[in-house]
Structure formats: C-alpha cells, structure tokens
N, C-alpha and C. Protein backbone atom coordinates (compact mmCIF):
# COMPACT_ATOMS: atom_id res chain seq x y z
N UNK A 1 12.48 11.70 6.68
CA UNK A 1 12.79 12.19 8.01
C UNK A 1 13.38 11.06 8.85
N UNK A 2 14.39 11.36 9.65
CA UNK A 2 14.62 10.14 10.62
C UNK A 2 14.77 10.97 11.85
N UNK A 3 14.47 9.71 12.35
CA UNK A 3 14.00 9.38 14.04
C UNK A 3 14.82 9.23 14.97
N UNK A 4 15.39 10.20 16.19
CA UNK A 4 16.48 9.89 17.35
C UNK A 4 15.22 9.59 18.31
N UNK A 5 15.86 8.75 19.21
CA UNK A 5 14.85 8.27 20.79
C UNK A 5 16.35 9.12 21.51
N UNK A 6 15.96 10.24 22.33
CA UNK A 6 16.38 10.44 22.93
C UNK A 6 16.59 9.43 24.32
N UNK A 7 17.54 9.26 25.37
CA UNK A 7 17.80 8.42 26.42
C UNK A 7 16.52 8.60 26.85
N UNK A 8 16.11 9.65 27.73
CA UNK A 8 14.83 10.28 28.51
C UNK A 8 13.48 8.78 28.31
N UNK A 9 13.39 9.29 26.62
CA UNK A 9 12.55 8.81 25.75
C UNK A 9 12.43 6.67 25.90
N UNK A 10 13.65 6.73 25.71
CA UNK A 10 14.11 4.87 25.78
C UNK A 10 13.81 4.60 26.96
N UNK A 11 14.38 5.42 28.38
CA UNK A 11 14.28 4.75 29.40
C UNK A 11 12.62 4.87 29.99
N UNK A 12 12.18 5.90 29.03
CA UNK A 12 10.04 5.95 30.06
C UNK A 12 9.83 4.44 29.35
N UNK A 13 9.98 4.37 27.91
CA UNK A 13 9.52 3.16 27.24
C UNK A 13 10.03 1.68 27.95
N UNK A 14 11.18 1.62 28.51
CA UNK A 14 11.91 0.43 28.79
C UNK A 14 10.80 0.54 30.72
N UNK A 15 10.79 1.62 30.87
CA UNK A 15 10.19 1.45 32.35
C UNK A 15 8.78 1.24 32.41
N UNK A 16 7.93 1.73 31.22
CA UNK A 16 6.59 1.05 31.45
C UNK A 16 6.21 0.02 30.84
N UNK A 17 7.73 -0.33 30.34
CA UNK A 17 7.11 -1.71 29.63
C UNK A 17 7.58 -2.99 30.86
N UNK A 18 8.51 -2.82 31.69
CA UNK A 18 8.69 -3.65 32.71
C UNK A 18 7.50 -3.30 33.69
N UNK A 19 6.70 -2.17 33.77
CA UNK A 19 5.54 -2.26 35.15
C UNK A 19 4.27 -3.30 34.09
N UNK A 20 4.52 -3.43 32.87
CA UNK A 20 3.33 -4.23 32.33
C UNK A 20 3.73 -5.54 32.13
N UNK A 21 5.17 -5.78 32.16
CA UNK A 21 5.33 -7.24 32.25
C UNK A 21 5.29 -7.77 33.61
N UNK A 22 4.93 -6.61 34.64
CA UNK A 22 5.08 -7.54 36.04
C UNK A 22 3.66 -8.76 35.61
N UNK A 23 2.62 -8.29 35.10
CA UNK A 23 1.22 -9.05 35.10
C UNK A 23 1.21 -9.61 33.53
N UNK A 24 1.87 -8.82 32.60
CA UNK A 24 1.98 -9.75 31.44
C UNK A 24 2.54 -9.29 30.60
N UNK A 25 4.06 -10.00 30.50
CA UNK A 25 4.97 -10.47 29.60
C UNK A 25 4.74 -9.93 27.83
N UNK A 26 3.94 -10.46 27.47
CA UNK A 26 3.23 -10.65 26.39
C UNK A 26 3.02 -9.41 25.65
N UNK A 27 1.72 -8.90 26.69
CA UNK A 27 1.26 -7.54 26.42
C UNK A 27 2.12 -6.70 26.33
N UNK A 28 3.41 -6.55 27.56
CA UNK A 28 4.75 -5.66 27.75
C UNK A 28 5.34 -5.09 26.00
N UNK A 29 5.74 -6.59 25.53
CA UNK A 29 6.25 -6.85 24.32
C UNK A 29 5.72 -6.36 23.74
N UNK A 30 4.02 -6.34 23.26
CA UNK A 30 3.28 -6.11 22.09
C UNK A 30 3.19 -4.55 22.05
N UNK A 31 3.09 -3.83 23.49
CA UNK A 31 2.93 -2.11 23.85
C UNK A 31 4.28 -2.10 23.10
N UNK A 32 5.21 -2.13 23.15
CA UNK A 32 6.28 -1.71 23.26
C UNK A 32 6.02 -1.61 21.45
N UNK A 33 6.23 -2.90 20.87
CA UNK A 33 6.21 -2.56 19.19
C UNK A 33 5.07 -1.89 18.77
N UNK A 34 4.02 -1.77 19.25
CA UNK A 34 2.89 -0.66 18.92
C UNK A 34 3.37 0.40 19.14
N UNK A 35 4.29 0.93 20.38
CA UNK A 35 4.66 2.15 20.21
C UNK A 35 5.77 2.52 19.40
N UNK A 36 6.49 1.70 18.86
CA UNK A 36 7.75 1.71 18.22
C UNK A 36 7.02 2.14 16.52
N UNK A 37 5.86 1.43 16.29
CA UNK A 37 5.26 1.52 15.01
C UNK A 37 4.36 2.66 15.06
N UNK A 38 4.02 3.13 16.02
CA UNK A 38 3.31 4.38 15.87
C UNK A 38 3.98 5.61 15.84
N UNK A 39 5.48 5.89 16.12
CA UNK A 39 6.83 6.69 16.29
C UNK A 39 7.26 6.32 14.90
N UNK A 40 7.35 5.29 14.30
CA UNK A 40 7.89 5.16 13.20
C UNK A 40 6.94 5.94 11.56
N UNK A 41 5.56 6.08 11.96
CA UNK A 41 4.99 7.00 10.76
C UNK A 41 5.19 8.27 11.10
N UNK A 42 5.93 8.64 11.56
CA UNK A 42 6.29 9.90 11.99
C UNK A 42 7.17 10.58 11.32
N UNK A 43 8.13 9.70 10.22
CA UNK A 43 9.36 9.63 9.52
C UNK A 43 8.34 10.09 7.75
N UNK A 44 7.47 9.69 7.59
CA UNK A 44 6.55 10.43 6.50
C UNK A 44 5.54 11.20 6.68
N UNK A 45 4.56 11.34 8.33
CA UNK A 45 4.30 12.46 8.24
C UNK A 45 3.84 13.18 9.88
N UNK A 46 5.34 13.74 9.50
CA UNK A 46 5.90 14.58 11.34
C UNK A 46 5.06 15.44 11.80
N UNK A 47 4.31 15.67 11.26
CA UNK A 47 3.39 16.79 11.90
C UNK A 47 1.56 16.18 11.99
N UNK A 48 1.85 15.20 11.71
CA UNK A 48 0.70 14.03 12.31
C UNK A 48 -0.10 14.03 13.67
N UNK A 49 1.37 14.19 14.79
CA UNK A 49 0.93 14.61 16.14
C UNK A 49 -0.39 16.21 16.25
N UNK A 50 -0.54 15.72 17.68
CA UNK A 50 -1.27 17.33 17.55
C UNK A 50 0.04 18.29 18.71
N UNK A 51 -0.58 19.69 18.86
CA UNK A 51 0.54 20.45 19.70
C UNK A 51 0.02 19.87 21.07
N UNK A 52 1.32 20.18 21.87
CA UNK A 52 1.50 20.28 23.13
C UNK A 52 0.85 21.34 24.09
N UNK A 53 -0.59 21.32 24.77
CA UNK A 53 -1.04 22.25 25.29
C UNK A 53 -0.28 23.08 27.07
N UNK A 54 1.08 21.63 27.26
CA UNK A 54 1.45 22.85 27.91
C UNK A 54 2.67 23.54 27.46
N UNK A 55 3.32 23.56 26.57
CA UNK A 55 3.80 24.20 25.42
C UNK A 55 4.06 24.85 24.46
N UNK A 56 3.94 26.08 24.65
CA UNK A 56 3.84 26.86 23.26
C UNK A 56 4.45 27.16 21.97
N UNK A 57 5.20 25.52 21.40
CA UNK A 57 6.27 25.75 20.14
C UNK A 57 5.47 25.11 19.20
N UNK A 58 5.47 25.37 18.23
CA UNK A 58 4.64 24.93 17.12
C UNK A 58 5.95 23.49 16.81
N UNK A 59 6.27 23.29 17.35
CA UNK A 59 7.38 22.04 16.71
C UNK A 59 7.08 21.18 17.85
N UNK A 60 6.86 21.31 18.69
CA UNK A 60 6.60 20.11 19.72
C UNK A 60 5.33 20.06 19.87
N UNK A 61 5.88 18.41 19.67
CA UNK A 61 4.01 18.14 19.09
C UNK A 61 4.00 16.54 20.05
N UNK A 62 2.91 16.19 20.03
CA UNK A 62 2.22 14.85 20.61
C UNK A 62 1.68 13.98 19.79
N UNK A 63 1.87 12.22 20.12
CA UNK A 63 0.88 11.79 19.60
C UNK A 63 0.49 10.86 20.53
N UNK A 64 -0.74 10.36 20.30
CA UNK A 64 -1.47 9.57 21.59
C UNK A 64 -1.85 8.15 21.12
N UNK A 65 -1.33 7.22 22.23
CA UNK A 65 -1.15 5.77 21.70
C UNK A 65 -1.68 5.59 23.67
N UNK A 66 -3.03 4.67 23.20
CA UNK A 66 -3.81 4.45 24.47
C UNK A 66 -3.67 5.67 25.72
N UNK A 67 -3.66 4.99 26.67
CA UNK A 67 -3.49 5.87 27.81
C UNK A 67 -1.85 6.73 27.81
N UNK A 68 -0.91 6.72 26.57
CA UNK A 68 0.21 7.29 26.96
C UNK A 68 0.52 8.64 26.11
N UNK A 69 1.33 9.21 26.28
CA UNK A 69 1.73 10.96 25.18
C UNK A 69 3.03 10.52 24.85
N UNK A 70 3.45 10.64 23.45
CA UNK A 70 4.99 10.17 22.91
C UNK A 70 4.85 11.87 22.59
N UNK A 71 5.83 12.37 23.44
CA UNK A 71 5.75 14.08 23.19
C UNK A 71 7.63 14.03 21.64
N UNK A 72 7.24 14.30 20.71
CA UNK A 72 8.45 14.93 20.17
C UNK A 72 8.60 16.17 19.72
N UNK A 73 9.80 16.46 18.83
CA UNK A 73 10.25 17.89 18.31
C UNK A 73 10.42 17.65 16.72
N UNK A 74 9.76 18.12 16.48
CA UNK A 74 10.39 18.18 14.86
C UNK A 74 11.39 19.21 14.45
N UNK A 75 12.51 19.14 13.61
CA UNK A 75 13.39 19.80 13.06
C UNK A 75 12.94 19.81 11.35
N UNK A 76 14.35 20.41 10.93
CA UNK A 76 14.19 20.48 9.44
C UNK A 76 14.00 18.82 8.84
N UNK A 77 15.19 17.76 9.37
CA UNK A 77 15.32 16.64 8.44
C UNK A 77 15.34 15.61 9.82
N UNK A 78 15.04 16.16 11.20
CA UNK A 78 15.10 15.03 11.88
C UNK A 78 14.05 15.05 13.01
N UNK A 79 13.62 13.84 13.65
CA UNK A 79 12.44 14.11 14.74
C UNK A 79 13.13 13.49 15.97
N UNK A 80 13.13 14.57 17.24
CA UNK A 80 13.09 14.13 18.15
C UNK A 80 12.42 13.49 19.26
N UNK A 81 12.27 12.30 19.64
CA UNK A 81 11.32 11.69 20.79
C UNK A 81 11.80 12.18 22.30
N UNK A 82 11.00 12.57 22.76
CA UNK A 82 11.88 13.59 23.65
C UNK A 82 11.56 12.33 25.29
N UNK A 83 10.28 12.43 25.14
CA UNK A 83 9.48 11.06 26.42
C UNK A 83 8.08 11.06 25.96
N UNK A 84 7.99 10.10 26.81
CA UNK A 84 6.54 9.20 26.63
C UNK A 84 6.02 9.28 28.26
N UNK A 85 4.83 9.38 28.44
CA UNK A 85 4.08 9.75 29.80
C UNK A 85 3.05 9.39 29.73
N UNK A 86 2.14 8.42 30.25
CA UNK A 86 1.40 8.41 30.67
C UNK A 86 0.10 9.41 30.98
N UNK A 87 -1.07 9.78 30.74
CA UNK A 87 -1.63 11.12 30.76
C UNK A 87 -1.85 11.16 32.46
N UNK A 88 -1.52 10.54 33.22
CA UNK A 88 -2.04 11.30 34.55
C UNK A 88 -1.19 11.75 35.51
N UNK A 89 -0.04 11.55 34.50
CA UNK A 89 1.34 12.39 35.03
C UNK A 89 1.29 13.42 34.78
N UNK A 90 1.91 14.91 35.12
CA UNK A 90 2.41 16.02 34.79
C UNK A 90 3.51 15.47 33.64
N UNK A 91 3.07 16.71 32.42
CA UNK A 91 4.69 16.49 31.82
C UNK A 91 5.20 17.78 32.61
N UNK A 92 6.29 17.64 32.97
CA UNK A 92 7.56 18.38 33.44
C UNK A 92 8.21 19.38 32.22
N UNK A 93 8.06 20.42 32.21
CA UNK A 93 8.84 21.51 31.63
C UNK A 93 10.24 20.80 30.48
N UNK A 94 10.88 20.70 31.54
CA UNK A 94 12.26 19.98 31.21
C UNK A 94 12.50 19.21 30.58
N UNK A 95 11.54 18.05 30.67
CA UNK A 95 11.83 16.80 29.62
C UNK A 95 11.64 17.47 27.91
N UNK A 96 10.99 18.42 27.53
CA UNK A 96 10.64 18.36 26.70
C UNK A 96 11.51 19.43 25.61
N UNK A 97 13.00 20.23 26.48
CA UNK A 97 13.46 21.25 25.93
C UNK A 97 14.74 20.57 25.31
C-alpha cells in the first residue's frame, strides 16, 4: 500500500510541530518522526486504525499517537492522510471528505 499526505494533512503536522518547538526544538523533531513512523505501518496494515465515530464510512479510519488523531481513508492500493488533530478540537466534516 502507499501513502499520500494530503496538503491539509502536512500543514496540521508542520503547525504543531512549530507550537512544540516554541519550548522544545528537540521534542518538535522527535513528534514529528514518531508520527511519520506511526503513518508509515499503515502501508502493511491499513486497517490497523480504529473507525471514525463522527463518521460513518467504514474506510475512514483513525489512529491515535499521544494526545493527537491522524484521521485517514483507505482505498483499494492507496492510503489517504487526510489531517491530524489534536483530540480537543472538533474534527470538522470537511477535512475528512
């Protein structure tokens, strides 16, 4: 299976990884490849996530890495990362279609 980061998707990751380097650099970096490596077993087994409870498609699914939701879509041969949120956000309808 391979893996698109939708824009949506790149820019939540690129934006909470700059609110964690305001206090540390370090950590910013290390979230960032933890989430990159936890998106990446996703490519052997896509349905790993659990479903999306405000969602009703059996293809959009979640997986949970600390306090955040990497919401994607699975297809036949490819997975979409649609965004990443934080849980005390609303996910928004939209991001996820």
């Amino acid at each position: 299976m391979k893996i698109y980061w939708t824009h949506l998707a790149q820019n939540r990751v690129a934006e909470i990884a700059r609110y964690i380097a305001q206090d540390n650099l370090a950590a910013a970096r290390n979230w960032v490849e933890k989430i990159f490596a936890k998106v990446d077993k996703l490519s052997q087994f896509p349905e790993m996530g659990r479903n999306v409870s405000e969602i009703k498609k059996s293809n959009i699914r979640e997986l949970i890495y600390g306090n955040y939701r990497i919401i994607y879509r699975g297809e036949k041969q490819l997975i979409y990362i649609l965004t990443v949120r934080h849980f005390a956000q609303i996910l928004p309808v939209n991001e996820v279609k």
